[in-house]
N, C-alpha and C. Protein backbone atom coordinates (compact mmCIF):
# COMPACT_ATOMS: atom_id res chain seq x y z
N UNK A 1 276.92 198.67 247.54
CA UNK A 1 277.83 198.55 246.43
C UNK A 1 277.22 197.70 245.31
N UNK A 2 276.52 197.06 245.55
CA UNK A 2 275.91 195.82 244.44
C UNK A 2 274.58 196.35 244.14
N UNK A 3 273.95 197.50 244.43
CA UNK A 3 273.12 198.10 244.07
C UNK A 3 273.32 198.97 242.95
N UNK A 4 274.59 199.89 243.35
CA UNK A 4 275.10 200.44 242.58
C UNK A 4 275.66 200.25 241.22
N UNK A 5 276.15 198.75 241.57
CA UNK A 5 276.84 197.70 240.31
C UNK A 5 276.08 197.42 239.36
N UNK A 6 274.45 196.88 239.74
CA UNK A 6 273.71 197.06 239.36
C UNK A 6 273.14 197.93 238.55
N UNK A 7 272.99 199.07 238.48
CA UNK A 7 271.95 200.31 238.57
C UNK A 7 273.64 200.08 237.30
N UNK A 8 274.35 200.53 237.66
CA UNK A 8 275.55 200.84 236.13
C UNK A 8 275.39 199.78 235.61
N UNK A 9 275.20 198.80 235.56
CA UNK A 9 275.01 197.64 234.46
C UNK A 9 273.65 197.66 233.66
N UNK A 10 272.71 197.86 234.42
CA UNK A 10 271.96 198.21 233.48
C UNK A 10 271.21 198.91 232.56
N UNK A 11 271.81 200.48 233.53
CA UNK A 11 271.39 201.98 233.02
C UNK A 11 271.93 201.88 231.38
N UNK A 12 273.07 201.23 230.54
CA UNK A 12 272.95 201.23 229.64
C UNK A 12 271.95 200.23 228.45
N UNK A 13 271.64 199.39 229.15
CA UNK A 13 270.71 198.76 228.48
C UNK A 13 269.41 199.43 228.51
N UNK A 14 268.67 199.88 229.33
CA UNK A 14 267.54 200.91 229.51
C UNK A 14 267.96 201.62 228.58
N UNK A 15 269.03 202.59 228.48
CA UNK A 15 268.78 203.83 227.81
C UNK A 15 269.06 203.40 226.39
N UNK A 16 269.92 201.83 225.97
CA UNK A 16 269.57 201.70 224.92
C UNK A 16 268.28 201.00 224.09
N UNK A 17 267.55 200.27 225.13
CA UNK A 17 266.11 200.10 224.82
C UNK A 17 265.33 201.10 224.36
N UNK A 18 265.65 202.27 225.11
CA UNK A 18 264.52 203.78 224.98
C UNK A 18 264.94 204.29 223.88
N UNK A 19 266.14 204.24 223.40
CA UNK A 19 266.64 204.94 222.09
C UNK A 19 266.17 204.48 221.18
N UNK A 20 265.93 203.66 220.71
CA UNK A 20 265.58 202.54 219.55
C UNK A 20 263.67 203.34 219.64
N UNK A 21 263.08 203.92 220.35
CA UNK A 21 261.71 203.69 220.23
C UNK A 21 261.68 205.00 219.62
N UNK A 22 260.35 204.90 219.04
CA UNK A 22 260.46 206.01 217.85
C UNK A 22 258.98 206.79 217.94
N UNK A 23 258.55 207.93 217.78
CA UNK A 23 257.09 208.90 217.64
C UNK A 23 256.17 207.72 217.45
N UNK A 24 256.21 206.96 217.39
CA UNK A 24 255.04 205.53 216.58
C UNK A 24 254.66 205.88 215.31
N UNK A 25 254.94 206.51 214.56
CA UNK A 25 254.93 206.95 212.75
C UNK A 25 255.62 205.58 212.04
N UNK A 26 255.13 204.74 211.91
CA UNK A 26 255.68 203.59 210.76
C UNK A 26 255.43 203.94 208.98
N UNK A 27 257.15 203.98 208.95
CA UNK A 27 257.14 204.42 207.64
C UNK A 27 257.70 202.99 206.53
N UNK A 28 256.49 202.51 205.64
CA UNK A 28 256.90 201.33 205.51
C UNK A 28 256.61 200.96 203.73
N UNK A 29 257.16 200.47 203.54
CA UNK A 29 256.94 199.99 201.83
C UNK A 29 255.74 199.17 201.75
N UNK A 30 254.71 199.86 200.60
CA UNK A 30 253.81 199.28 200.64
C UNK A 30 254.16 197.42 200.28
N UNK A 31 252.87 196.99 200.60
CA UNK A 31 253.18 195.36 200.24
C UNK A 31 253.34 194.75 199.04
N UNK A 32 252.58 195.68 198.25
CA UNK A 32 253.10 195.46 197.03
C UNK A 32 254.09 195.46 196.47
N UNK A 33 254.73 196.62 196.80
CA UNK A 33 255.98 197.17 196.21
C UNK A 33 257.06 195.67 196.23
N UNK A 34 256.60 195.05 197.23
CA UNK A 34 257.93 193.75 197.19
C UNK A 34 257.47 192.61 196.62
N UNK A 35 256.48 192.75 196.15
CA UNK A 35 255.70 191.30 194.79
C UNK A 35 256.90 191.23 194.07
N UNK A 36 256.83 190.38 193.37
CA UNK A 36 257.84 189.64 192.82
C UNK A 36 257.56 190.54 191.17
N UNK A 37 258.75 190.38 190.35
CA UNK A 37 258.70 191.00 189.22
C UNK A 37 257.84 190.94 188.22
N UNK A 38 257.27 189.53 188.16
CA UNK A 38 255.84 189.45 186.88
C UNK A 38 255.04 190.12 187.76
N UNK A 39 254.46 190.95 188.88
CA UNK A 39 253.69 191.21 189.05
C UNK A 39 253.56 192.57 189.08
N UNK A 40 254.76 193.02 188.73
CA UNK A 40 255.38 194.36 188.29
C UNK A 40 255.32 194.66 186.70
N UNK A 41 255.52 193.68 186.00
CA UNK A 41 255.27 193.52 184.51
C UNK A 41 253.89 193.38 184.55
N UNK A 42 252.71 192.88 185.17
CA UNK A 42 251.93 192.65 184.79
C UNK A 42 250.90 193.71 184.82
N UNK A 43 251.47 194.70 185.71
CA UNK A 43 250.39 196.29 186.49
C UNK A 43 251.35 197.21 185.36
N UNK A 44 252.59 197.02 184.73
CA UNK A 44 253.07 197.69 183.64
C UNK A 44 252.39 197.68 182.38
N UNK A 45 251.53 196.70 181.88
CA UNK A 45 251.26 196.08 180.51
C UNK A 45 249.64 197.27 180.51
N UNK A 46 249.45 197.68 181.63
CA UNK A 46 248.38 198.70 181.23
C UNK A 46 248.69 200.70 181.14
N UNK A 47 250.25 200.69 181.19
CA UNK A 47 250.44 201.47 180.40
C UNK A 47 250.25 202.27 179.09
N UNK A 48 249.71 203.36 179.21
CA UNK A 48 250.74 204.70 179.18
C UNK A 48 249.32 205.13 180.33
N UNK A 49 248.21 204.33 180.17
CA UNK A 49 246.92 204.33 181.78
C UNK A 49 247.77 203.96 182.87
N UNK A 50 247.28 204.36 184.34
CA UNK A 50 247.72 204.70 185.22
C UNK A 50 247.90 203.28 185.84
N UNK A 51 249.65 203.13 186.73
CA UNK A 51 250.03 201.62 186.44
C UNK A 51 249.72 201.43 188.06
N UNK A 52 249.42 200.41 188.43
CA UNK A 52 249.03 200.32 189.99
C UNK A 52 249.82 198.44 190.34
N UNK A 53 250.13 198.25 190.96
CA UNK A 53 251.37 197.12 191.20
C UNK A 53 250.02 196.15 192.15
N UNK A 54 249.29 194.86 191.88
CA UNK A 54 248.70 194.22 192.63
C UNK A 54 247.19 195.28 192.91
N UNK A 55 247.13 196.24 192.15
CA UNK A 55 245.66 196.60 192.12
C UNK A 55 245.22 197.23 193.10
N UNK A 56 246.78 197.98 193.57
CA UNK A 56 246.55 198.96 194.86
C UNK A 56 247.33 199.81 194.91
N UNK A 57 248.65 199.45 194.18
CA UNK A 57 249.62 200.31 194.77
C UNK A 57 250.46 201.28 193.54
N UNK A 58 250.70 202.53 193.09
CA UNK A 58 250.94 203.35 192.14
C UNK A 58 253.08 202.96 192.47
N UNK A 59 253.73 202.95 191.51
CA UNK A 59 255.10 202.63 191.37
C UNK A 59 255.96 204.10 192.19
N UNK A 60 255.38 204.81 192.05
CA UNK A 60 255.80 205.68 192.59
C UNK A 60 255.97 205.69 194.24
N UNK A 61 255.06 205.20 194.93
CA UNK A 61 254.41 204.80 195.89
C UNK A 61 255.61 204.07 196.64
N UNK A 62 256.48 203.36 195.75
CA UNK A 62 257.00 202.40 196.02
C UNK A 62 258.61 202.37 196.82
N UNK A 63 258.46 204.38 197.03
CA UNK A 63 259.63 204.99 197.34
C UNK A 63 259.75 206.42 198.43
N UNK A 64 258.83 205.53 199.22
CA UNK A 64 258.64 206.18 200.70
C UNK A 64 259.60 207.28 200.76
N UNK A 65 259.72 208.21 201.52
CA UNK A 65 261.04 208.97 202.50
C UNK A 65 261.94 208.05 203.06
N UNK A 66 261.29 207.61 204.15
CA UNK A 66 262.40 207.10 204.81
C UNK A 66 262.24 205.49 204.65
N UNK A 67 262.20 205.09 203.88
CA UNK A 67 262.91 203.68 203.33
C UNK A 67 263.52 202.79 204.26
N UNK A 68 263.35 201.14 204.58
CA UNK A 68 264.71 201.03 205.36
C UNK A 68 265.30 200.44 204.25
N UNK A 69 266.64 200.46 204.25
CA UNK A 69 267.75 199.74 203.73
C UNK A 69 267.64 198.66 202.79
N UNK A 70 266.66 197.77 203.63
CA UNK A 70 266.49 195.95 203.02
C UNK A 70 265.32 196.49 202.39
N UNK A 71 264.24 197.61 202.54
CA UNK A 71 263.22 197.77 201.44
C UNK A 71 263.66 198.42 200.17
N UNK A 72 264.51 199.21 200.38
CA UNK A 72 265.10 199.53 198.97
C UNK A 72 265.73 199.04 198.03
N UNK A 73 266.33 198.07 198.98
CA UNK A 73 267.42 196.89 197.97
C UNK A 73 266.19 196.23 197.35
N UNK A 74 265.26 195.81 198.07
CA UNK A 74 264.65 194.76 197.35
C UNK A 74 263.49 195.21 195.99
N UNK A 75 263.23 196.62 196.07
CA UNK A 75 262.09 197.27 195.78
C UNK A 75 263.36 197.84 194.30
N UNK A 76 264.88 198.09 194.34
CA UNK A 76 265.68 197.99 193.36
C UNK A 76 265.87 197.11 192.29
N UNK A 77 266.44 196.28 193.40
CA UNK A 77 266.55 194.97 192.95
C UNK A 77 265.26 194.17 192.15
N UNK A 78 264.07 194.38 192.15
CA UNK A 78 262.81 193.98 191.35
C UNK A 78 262.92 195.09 190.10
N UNK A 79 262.83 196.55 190.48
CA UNK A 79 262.83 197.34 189.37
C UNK A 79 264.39 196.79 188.20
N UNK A 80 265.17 197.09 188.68
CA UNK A 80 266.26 196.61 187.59
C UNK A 80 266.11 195.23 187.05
N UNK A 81 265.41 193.93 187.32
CA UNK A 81 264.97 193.02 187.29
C UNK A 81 263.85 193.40 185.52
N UNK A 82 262.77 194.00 186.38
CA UNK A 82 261.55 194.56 185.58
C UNK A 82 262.46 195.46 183.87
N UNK A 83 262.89 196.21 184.75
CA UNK A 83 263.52 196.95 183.33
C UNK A 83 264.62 196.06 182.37
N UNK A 84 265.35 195.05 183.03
CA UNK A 84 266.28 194.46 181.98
C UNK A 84 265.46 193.61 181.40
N UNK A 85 264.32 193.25 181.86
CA UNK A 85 263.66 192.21 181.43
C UNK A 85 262.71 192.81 179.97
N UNK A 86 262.89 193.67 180.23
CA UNK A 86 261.79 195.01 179.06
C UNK A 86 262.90 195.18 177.93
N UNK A 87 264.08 195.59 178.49
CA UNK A 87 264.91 196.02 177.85
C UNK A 87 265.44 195.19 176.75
N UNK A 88 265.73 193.65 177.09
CA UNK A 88 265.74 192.63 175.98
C UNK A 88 264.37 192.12 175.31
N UNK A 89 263.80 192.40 175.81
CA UNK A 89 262.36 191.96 175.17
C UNK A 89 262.44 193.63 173.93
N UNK A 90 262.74 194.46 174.05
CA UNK A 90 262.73 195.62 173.35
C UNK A 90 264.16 195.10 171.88
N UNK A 91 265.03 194.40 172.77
CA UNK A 91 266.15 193.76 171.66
C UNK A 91 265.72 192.68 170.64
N UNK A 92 265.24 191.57 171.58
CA UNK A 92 264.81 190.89 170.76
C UNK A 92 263.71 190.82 169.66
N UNK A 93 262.95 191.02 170.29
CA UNK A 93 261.52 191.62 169.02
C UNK A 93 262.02 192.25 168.08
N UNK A 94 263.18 193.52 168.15
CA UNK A 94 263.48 194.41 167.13
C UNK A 94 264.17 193.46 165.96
N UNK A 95 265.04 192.51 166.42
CA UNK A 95 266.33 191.52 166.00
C UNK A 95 265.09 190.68 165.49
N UNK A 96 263.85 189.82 166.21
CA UNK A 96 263.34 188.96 165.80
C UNK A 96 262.66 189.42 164.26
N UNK A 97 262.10 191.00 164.14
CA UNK A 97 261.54 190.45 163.16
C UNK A 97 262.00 191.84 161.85
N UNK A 98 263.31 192.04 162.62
CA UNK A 98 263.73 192.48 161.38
C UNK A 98 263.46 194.00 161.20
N UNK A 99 262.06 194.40 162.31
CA UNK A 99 262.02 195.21 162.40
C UNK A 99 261.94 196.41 163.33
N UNK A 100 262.65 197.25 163.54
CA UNK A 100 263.03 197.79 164.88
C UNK A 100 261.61 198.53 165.42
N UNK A 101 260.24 198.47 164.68
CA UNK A 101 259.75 199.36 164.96
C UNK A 101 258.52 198.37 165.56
N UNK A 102 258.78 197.38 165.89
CA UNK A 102 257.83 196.14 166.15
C UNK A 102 256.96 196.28 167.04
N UNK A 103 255.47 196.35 166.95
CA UNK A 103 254.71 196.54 168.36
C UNK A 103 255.15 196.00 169.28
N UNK A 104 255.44 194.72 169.65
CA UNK A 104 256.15 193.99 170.85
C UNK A 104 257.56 195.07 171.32
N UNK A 105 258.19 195.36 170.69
CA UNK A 105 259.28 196.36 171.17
C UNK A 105 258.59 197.60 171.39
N UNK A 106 257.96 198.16 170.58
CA UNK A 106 257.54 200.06 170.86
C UNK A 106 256.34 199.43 172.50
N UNK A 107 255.97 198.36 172.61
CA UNK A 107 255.06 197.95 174.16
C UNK A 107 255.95 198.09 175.09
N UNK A 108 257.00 197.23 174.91
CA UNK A 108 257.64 197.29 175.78
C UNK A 108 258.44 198.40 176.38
N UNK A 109 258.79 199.31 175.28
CA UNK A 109 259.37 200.28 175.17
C UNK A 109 258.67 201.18 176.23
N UNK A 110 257.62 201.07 175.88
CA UNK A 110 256.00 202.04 176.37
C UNK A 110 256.05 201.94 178.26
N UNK A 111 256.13 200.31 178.32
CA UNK A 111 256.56 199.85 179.90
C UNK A 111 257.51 200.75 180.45
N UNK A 112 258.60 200.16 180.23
CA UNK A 112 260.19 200.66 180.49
C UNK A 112 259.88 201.66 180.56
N UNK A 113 259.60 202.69 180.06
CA UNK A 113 259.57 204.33 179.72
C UNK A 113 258.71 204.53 181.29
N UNK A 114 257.18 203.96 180.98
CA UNK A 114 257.14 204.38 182.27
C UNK A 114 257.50 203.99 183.53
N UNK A 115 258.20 202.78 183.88
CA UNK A 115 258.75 202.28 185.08
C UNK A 115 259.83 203.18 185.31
N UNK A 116 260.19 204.05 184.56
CA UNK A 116 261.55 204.91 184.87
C UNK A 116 260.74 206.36 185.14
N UNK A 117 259.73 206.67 184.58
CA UNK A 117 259.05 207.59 184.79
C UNK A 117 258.83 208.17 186.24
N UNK A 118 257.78 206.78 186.31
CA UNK A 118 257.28 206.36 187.58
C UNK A 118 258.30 206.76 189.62
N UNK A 119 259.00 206.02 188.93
CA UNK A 119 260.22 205.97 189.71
C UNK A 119 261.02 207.02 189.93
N UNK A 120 261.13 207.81 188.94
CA UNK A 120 261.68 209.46 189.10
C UNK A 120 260.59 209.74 190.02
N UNK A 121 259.29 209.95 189.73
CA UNK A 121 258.32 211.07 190.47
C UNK A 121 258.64 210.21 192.07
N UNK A 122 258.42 209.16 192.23
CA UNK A 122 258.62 208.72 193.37
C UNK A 122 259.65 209.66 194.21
N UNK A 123 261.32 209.14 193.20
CA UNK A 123 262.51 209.49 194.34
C UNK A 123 262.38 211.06 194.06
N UNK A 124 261.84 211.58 193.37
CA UNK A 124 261.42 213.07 193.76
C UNK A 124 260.79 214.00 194.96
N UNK A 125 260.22 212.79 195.19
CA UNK A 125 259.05 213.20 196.34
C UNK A 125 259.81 212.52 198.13
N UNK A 126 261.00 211.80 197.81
CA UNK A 126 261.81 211.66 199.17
C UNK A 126 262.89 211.52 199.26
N UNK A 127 263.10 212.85 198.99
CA UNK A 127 264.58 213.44 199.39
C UNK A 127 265.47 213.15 199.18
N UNK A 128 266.04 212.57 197.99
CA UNK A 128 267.12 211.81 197.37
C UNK A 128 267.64 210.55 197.78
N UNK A 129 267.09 210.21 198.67
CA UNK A 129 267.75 208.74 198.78
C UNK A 129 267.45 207.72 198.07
N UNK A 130 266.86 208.26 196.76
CA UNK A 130 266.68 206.68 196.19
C UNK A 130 267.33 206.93 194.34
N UNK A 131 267.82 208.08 194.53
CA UNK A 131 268.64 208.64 193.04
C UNK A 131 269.02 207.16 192.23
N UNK A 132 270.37 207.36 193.15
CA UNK A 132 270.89 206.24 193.00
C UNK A 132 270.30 205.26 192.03
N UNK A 133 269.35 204.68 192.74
CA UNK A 133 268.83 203.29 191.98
C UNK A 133 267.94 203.82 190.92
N UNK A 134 267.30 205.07 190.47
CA UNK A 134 266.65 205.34 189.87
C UNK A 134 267.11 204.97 188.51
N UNK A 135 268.88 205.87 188.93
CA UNK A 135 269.92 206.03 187.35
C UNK A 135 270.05 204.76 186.97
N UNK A 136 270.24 203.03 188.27
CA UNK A 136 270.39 202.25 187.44
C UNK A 136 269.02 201.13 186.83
N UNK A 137 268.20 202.08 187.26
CA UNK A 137 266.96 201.54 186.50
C UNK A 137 266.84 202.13 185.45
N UNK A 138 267.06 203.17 185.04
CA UNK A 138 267.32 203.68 184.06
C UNK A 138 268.27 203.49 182.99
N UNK A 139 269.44 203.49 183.31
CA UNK A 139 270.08 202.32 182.68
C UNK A 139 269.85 201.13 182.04
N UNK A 140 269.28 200.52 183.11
CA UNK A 140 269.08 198.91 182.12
C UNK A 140 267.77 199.23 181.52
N UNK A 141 266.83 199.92 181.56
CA UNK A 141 265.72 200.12 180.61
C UNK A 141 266.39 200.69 179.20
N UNK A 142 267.26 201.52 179.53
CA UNK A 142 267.49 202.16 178.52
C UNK A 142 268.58 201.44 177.51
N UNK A 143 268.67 200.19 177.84
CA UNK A 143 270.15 199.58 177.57
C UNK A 143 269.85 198.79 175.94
N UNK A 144 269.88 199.15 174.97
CA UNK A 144 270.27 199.28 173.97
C UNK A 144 268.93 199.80 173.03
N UNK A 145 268.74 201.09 173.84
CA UNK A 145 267.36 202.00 173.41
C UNK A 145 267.95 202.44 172.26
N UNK A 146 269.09 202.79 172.27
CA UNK A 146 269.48 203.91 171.13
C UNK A 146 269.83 202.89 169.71
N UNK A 147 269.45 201.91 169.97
CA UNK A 147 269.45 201.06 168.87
C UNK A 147 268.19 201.02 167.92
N UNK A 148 267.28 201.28 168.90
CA UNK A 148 265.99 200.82 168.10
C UNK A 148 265.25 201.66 167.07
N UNK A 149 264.35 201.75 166.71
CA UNK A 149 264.13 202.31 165.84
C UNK A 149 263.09 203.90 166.45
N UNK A 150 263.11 204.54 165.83
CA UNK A 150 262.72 205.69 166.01
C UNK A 150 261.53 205.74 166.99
N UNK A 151 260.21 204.85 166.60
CA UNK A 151 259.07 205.17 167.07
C UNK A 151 258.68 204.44 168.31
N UNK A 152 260.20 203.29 168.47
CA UNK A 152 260.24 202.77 169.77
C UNK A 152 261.20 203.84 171.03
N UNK A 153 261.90 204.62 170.40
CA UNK A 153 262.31 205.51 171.20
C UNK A 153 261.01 206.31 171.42
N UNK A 154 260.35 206.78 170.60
CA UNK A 154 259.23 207.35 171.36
C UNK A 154 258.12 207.00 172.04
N UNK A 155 257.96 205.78 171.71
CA UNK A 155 257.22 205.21 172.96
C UNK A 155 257.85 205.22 173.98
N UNK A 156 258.88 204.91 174.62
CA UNK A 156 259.57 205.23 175.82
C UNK A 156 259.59 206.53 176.27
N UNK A 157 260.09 206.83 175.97
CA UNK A 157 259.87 208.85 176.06
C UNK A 157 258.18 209.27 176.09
N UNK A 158 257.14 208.44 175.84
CA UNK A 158 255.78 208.41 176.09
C UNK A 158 255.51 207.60 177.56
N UNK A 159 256.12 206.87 177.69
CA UNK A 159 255.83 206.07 178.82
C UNK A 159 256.45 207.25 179.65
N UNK A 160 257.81 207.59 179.45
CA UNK A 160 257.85 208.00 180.99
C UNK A 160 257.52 209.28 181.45
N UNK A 161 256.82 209.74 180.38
CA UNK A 161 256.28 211.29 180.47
C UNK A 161 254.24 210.84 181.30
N UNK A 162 253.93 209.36 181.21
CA UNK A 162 253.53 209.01 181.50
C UNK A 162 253.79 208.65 183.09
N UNK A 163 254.45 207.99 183.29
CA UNK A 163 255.17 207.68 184.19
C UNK A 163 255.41 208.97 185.61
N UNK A 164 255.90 209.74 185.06
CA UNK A 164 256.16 211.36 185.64
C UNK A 164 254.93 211.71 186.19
N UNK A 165 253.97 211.77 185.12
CA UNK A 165 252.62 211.94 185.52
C UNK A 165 251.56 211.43 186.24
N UNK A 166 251.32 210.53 186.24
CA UNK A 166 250.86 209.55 186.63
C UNK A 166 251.47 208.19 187.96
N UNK A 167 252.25 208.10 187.80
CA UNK A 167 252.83 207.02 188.39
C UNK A 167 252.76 206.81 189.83
């Protein structure tokens, strides 16, 4: 009887040990991808040329298939970071000097454009689970684009045709 008691007490722990194990295929976010945001701005600033995050890793890259959970938040959470940070730098420059068409804004513009670029071709390539965060990277890049002046909208629209391509 206590064999038996046994053998049922722990047949579910076995079979939930064995469940958890997987083909051995580790599907994992590169290391880059979770650098911190200047280092995301800083592999951006050689845009509308091909942007590589820490000198290894393409942005696109940065959006595996199967993702876990805490890599996407965080690999989001940096991009929306990266893009709002573009996005007022695209405000202010325009506001600072009066003129909307300011190299410092149409650069930044140039960034942004392709970090959204980038990031499309990525969640293109695995299976929608990363839409979502794409739109709100897109968003805050784009967040008071339609203000600026003409040739900074097209630098953005250059970046992320860049971005698409390349990324």
């Amino acid at each position: 009887m206590r064999k038996s008691l046994a053998v049922a007490l722990l047949l579910p722990v076995v079979l939930v040990a064995f469940a958890g194990c997987s083909d051995g295929r580790k599907i994992s976010t590169p290391p880059a991808c979770l650098a911190a945001p200047e280092f995301w701005l800083t592999a951006l600033s050689s845009a509308p040329e091909r942007v590589v995050i820490e000198e290894s890793t393409p942005i696109s890259e940065c959006l595996p298939e199967k993702q876990t959970v805490a890599n996407q938040e965080e690999v989001g959470r940096t991009a929306v970071i990266v893009a709002s940070s573009l996005s007022s730098s695209i405000k202010e420059q325009s506001a600072a000097s009066g003129n909307q068409n300011s190299p410092s804004a149409e650069e930044a513009a140039l960034m942004a454009g392709y970090l959204v670029g980038a990031l499309e071709k990525g969640a293109n390539e695995s299976g929608g689970i990363h839409d979502v965060m794409v739109t709100r990277v897109e968003a805050a890049a784009r967040n008071g684009l339609d203000a600026a002046g003409p040739s900074v909208r097209q630098q953005y629209q250059e970046g992320r045709d860049a971005g698409l391509a390349d990324g």
